[in-house]
Protein backbone atom coordinates (compact mmCIF):
# COMPACT_ATOMS: atom_id res chain seq x y z
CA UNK A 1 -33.50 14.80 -3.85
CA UNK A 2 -36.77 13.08 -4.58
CA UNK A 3 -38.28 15.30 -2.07
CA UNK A 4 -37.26 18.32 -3.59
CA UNK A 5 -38.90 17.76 -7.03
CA UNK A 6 -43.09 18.04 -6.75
CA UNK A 7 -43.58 16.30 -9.81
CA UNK A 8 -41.49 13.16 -8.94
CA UNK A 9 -42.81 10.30 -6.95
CA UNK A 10 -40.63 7.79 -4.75
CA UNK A 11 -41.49 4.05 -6.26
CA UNK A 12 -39.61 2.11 -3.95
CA UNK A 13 -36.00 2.20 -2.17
CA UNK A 14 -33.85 -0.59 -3.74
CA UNK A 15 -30.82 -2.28 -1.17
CA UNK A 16 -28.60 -5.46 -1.20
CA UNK A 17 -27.05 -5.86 2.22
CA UNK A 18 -24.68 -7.81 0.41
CA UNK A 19 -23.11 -7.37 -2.79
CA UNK A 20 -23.20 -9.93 -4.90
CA UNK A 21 -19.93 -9.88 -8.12
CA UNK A 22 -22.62 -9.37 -10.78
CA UNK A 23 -26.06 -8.12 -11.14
CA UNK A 24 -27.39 -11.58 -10.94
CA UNK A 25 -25.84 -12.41 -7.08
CA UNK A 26 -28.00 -9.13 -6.23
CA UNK A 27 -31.72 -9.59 -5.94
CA UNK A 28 -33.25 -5.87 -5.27
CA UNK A 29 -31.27 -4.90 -7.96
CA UNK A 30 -32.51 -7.28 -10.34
CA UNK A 31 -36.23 -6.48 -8.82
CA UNK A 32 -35.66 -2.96 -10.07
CA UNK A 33 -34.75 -3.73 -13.42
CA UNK A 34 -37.97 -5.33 -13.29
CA UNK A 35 -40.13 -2.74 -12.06
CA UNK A 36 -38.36 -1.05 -14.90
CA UNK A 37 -39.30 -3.43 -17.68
CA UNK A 38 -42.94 -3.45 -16.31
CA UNK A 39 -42.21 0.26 -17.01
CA UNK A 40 -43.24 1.48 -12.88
CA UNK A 41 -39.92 3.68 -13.05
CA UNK A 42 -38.75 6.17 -15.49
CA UNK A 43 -35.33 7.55 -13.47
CA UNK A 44 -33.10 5.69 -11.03
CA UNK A 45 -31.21 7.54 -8.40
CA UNK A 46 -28.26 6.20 -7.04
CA UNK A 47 -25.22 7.51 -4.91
CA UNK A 48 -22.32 6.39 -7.60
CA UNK A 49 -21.60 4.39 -10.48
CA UNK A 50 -19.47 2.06 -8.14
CA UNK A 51 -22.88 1.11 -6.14
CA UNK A 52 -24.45 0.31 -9.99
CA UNK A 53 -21.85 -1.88 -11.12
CA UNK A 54 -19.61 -4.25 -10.46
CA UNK A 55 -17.49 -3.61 -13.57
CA UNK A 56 -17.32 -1.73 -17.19
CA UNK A 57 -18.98 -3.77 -19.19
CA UNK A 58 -22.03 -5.15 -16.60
CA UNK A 59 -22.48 -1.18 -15.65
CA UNK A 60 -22.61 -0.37 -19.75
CA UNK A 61 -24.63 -3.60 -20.28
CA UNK A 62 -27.47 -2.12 -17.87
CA UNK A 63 -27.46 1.25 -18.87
CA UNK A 64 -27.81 0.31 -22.74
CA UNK A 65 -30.83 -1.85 -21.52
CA UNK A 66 -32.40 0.71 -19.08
CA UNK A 67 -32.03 3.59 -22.31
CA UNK A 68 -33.68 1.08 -24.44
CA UNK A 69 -36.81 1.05 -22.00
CA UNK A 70 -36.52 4.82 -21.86
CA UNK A 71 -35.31 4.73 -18.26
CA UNK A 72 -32.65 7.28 -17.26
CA UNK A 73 -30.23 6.82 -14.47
CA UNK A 74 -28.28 9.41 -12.20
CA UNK A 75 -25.27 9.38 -10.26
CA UNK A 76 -24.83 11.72 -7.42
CA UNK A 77 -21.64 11.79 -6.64
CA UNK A 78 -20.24 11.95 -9.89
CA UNK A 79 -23.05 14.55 -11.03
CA UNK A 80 -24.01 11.82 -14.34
CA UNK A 81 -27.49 11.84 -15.92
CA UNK A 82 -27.46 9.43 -18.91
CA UNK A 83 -30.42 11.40 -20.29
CA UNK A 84 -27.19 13.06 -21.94
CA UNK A 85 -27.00 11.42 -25.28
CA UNK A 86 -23.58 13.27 -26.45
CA UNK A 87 -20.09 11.20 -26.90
CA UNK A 88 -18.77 13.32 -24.02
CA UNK A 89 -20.97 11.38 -21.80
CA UNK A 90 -20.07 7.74 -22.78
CA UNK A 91 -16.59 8.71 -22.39
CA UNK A 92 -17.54 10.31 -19.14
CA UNK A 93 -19.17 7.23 -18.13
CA UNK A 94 -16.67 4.97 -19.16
CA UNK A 95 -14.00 7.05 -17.00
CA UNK A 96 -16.12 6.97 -14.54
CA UNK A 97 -16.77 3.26 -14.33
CA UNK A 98 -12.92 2.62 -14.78
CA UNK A 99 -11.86 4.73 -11.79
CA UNK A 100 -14.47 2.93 -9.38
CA UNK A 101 -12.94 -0.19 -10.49
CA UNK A 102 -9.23 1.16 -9.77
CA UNK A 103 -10.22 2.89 -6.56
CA UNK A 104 -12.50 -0.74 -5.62
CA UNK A 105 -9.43 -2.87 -6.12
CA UNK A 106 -7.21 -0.38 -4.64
CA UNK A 107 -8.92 -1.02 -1.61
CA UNK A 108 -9.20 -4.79 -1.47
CA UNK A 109 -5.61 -5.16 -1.89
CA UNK A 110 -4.85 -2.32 0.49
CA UNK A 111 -7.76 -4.48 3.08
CA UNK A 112 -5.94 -7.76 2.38
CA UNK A 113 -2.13 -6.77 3.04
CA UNK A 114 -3.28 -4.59 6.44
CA UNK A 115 -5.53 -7.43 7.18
CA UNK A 116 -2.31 -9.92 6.91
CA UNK A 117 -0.02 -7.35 8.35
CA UNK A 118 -2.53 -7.87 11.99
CA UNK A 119 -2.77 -11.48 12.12
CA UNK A 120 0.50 -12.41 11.18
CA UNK A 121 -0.44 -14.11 7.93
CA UNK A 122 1.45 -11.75 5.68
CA UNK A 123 4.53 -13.12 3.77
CA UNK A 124 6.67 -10.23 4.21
CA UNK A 125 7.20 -11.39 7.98
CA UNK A 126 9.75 -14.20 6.34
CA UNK A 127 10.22 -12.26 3.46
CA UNK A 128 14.33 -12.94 3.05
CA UNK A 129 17.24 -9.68 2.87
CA UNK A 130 21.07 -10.27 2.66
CA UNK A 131 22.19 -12.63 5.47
CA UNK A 132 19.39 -14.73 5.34
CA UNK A 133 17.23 -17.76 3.19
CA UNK A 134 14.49 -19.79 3.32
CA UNK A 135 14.00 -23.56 4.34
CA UNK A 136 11.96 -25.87 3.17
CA UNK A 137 8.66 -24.57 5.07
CA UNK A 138 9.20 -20.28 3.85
CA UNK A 139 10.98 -19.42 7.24
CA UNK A 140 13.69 -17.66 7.73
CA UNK A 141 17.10 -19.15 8.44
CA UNK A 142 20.66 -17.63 8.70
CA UNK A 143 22.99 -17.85 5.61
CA UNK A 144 26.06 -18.03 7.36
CA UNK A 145 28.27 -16.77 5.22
CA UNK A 146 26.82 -13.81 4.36
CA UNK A 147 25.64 -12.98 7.98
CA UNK A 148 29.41 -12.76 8.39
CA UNK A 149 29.30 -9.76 6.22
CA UNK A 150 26.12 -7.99 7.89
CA UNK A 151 28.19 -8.48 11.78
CA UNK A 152 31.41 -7.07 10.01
CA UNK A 153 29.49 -4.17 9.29
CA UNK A 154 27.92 -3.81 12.44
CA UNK A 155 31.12 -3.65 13.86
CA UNK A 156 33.40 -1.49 11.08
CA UNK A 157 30.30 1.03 12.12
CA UNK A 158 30.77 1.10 15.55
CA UNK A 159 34.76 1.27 15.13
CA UNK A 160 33.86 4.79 13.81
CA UNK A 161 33.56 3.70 9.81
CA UNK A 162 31.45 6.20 7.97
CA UNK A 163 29.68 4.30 5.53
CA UNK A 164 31.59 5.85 2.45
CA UNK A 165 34.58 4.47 4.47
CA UNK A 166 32.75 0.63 4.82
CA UNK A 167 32.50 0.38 1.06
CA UNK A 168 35.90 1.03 1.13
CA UNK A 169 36.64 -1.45 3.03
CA UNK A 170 34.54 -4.46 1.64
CA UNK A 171 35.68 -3.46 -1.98
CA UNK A 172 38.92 -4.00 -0.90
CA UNK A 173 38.03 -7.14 0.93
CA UNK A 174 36.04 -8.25 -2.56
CA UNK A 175 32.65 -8.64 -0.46
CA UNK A 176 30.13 -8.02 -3.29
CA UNK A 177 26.96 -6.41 -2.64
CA UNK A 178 23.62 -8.04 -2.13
CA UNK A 179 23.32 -7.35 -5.57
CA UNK A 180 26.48 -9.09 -7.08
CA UNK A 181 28.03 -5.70 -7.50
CA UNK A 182 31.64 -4.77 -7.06
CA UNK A 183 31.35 -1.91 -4.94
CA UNK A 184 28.36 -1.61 -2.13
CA UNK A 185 25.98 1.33 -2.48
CA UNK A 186 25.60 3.73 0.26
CA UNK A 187 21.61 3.26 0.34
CA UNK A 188 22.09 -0.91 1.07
CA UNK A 189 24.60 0.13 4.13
CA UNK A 190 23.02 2.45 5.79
CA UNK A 191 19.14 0.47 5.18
CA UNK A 192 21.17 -3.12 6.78
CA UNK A 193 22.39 -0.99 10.03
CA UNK A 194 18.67 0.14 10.18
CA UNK A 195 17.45 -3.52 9.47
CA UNK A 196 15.12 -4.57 12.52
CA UNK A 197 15.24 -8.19 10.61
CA UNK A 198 19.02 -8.54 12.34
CA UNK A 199 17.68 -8.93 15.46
CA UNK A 200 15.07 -11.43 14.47
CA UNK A 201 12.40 -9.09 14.55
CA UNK A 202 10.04 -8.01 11.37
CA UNK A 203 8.68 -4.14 11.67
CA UNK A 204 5.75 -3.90 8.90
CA UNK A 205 4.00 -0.58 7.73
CA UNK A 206 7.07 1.68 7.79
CA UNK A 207 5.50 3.26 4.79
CA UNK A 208 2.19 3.29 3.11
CA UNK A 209 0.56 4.23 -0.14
CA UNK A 210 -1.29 7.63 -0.15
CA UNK A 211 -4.35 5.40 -2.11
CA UNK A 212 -5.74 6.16 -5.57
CA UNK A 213 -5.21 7.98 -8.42
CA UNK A 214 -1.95 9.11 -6.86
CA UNK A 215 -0.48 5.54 -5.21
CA UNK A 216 2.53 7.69 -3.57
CA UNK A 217 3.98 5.96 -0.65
CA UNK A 218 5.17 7.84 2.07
CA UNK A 219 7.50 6.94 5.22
CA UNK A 220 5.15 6.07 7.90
CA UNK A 221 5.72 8.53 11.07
CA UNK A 222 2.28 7.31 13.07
CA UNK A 223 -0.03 8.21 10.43
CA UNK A 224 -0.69 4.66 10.05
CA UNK A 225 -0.68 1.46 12.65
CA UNK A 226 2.52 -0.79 12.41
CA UNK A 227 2.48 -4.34 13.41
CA UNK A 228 6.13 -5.52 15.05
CA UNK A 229 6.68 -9.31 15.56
CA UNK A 230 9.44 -10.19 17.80
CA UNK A 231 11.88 -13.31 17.54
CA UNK A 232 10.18 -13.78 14.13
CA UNK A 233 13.47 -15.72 13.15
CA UNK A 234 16.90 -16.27 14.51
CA UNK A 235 18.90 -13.12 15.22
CA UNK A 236 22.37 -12.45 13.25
CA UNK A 237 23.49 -9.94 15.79
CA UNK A 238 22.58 -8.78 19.10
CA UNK A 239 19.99 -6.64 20.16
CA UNK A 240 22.41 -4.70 22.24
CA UNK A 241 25.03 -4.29 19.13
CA UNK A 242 22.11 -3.09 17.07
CA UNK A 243 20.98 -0.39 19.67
CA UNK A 244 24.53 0.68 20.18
CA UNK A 245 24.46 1.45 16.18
CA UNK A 246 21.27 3.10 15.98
CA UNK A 247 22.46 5.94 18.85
CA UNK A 248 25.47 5.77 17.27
CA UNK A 249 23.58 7.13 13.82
CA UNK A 250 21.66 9.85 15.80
CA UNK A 251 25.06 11.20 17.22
CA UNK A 252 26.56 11.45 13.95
CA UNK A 253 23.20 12.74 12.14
CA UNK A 254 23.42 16.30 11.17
CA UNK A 255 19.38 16.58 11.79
CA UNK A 256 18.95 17.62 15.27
CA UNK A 257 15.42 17.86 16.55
CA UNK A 258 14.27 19.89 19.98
CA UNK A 259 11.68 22.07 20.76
CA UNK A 260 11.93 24.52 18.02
CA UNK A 261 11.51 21.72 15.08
CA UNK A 262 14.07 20.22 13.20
CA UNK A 263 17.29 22.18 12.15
CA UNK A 264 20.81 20.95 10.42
CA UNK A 265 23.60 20.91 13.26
CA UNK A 266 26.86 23.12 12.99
CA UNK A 267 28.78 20.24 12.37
CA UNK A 268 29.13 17.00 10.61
CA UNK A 269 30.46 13.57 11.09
CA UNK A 270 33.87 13.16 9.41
CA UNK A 271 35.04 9.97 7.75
CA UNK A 272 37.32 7.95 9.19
CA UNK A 273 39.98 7.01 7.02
CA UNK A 274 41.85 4.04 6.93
């Protein structure tokens, strides 16, 4: 850019290797402001607010004190000159600042769950669902009488129960749901017979967030790595039972996926009654 403009001239390049939280943990940044007091610059370029700041008020601190010594600063990527005096760039520049900060913690927390997710630090590995709680240390142990509940359904399932028909049958056995409710819903059914956790395994990254502004999460078909860790915790039903139920769930699917994509089947599974 610099080299671009005839009448501009290239005082110095200004670089922490490492960031520091504020402006005083960064030492060519605080050389720069002063080269700027001992008025040797007039404009600073720099790549984005988020490389200026650390947060609002620091980044709105420094720019009031650079204007003061008539010093103007401009950010590239967000095309920002604070030569512009109007409200419309404060605001802009307060945006600005606030979305670097969203999109900078976005990122650390995004860093520190992936990061626990590979080295088997993360608490979701003994994070607890229905048939299981904690001991004393966070692991996961087997509440008995509610595993009784999660192998019933395992096994209404492969007896040929839809799952409309095994809410039937554990209202009218008065098993309450996970929740305390009366009647089961069909979402908690058919996520338990999916539930790696019944083997004693724990399956993380099944879904991930599409990052900022937007924060969508999305079901995660190998966009994204997945970390498995096997006998995490003991097993409520057999690996064997569990595969049996998952093939059983394809067959009665009425998605059926070949060559040509993904298309509905001509039939459907029917209920069984009882």
């Amino acid at each position: 850019m610099v080299d671009n403009r005839i009448n501009w001239e290239l005082v110095d390049i200004y670089a922490d290797v490492q960031s520091g939280k504020n402006a005083s943990g960064r030492p060519e940044f605080q050389r720069m402001l002063e080269d700027c007091r001992n008025h040797k610059i007039d404009m600073i370029i720099t790549k984005s607010i988020s490389r200026f700041g650390r947060n609002t008020a620091e980044t709105l601190d420094v720019l009031n004190k650079l204007r003061a010594l008539l010093v103007d600063v401009y950010f590239e990527i967000e095309d920002i000159n604070t030569s512009d005096t109007t409200k419309d760039f404060m605001v802009s520049i307060i945006q600005a600042v606030a979305q670097a900060e969203s999109e900078s913690r976005s990122s650390n927390i995004k860093w520190n769950l992936y990061n626990g997710f590979k080295n088997g630090t993360s608490k979701l590995y003994s994070r607890k669902c229905f048939g299981y709680q904690e001991d004393q240390d966070g692991n996961l142990i087997i509440l008995e009488k509610d595993a009784q509940t999660v192998r019933r359904i395992f096994e209404l399932y492969l007896d040929g129960f839809s799952t409309i028909a095994i809410i039937r049958e554990l209202k009218r056995l008065e098993i309450k749901s996970p929740t305390g409710k009366d009647a089961w819903s069909k979402r908690s059914i058919e996520t338990l017979l999916s539930n790696e956790k019944y083997i004693g395994n724990v399956l993380l990254g099944k879904t991930y967030s599409k990052g900022y502004p937007d924060n969508e999460r999305l079901i995660n078909k190998d966009e994204k790595n997945k970390y498995l860790a096997t006998n995490n915790h003991p097993p409520i039903i057999s690996e064997e039972i569990f595969e049996r139920v998952q093939a059983e769930k394809l067959r009665r699917s009425n998605i059926q996926i070949d060559n040509d994509g993904v298309k509905r089947k001509s039939t459907h599974y029917s209920m069984k009654k009882r």
